[in-house]
Protein backbone atom coordinates (compact mmCIF):
# COMPACT_ATOMS: atom_id res chain seq x y z
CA UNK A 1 -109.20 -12.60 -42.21
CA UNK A 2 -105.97 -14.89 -41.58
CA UNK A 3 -106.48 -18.35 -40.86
CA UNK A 4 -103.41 -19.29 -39.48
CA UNK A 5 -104.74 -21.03 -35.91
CA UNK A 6 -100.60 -20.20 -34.52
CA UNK A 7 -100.27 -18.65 -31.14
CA UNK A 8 -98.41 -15.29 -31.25
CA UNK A 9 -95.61 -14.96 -29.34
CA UNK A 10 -95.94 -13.36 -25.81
CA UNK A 11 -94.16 -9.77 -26.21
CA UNK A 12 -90.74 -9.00 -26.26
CA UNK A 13 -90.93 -6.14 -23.26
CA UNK A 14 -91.95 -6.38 -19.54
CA UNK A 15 -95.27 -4.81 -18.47
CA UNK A 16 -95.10 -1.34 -17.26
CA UNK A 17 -96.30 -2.53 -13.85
CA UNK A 18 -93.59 -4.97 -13.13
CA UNK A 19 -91.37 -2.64 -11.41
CA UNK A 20 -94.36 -1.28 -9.52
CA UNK A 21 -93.82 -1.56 -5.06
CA UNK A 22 -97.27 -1.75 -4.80
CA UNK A 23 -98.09 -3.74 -7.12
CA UNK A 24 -95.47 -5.93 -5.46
CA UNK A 25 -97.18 -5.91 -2.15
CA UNK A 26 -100.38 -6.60 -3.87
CA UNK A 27 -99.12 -10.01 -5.44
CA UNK A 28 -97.35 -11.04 -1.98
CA UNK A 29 -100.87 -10.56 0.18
CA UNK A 30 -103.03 -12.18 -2.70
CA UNK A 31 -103.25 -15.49 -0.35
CA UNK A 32 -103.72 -13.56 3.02
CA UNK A 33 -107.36 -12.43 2.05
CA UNK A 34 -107.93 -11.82 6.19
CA UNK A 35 -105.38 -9.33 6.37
CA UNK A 36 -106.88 -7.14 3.23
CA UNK A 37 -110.09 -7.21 4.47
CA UNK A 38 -108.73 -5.74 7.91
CA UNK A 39 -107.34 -3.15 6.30
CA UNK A 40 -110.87 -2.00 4.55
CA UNK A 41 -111.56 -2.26 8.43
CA UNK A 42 -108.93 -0.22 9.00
CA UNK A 43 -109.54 2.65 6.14
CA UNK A 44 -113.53 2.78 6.89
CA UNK A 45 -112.44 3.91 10.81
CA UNK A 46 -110.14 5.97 9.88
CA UNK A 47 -112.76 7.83 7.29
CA UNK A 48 -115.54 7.45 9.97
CA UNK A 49 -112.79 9.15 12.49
CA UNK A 50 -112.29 11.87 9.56
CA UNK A 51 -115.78 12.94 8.89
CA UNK A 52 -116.43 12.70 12.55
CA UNK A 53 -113.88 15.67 12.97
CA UNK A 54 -114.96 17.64 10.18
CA UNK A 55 -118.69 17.27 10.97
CA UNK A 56 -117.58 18.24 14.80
CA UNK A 57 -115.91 21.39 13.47
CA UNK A 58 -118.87 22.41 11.32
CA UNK A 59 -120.75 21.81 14.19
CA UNK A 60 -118.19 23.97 16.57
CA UNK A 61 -118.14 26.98 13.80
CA UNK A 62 -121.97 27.75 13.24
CA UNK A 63 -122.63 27.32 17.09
CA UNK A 64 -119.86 29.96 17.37
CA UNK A 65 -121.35 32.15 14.86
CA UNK A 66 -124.93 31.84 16.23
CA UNK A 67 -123.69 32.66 19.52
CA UNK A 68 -121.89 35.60 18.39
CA UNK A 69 -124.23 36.88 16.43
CA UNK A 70 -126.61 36.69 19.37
CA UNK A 71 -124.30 38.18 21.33
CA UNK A 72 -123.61 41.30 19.17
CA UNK A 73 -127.28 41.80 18.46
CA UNK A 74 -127.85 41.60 22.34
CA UNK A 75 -125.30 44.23 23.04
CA UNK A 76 -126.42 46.57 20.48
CA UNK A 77 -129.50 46.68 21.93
CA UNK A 78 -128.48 46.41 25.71
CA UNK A 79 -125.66 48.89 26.01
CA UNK A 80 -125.98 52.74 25.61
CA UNK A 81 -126.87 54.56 22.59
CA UNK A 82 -123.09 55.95 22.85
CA UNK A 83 -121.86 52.23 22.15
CA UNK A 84 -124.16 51.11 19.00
CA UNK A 85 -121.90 50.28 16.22
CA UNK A 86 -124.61 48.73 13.56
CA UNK A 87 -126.88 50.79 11.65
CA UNK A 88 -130.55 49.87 10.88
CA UNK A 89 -129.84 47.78 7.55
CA UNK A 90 -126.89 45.22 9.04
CA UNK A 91 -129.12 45.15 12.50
CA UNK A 92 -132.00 43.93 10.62
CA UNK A 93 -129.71 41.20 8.53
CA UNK A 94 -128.60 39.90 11.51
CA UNK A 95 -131.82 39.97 13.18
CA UNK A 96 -133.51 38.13 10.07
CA UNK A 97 -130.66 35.53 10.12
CA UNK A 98 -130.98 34.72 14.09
CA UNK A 99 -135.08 34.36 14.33
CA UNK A 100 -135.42 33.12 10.64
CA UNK A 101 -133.60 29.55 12.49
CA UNK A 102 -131.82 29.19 9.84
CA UNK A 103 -128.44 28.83 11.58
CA UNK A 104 -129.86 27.64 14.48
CA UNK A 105 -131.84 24.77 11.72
CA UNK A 106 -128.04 24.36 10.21
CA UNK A 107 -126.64 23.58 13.36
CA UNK A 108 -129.55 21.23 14.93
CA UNK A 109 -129.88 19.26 11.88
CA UNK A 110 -126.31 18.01 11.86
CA UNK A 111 -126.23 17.28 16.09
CA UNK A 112 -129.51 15.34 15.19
CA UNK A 113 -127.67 13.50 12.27
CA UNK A 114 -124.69 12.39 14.06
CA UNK A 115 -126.08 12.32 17.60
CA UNK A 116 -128.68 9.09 15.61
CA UNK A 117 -125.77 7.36 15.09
């Protein structure tokens, strides 16, 4: 262990971060506190905005598939024998699927969710 109690000379090079824009901006809005905590304003709207269109297109894709699969399991049994298209096996998926609520769960658990906003 040295015991020389000298200060060592502060190094020779510039920090890596010096040339650095943001970094920059960063030290020139370090006394205007209001204006960075507007912009955390700013970025939480714009992610609540976001996930507000993704949940709303989620939403907009399983109502669309419900529906259609409703639809298509309608026909098949509505129209003439001539026009059936599904055999017993994918019939009976699709049946499961539609009365088993599972899509229909999917989709009424996220309206509920965002709807209790």
């Amino acid at each position: 262990m040295s015991t020389d109690k000298t200060v060592p000379p502060p190094p020779n090079e510039a920090p890596a971060w010096i040339g650095d824009l943001n970094a920059k901006a960063e030290e020139d809005n370090w006394d205007k506190e209001g204006e960075l905590s507007g912009q955390k304003g700013k970025n939480h709207l714009l992610w609540l905005k976001a996930y507000g269109w993704v949940v709303m297109v989620f939403l907009v894709f399983f109502t669309v598939l419900f529906v259609g699969s409703l639809g298509s399991w309608a026909a098949h049994y509505l129209l003439p024998v001539k026009f059936h298209w599904l055999a017993g096996g994918p019939l009976s998926k699709i049946q499961s699927i539609l009365f088993s609520g599972s899509i229909g769960g999917v989709v009424s658990l996220i309206a509920q969710k965002e709807l209790s906003k």
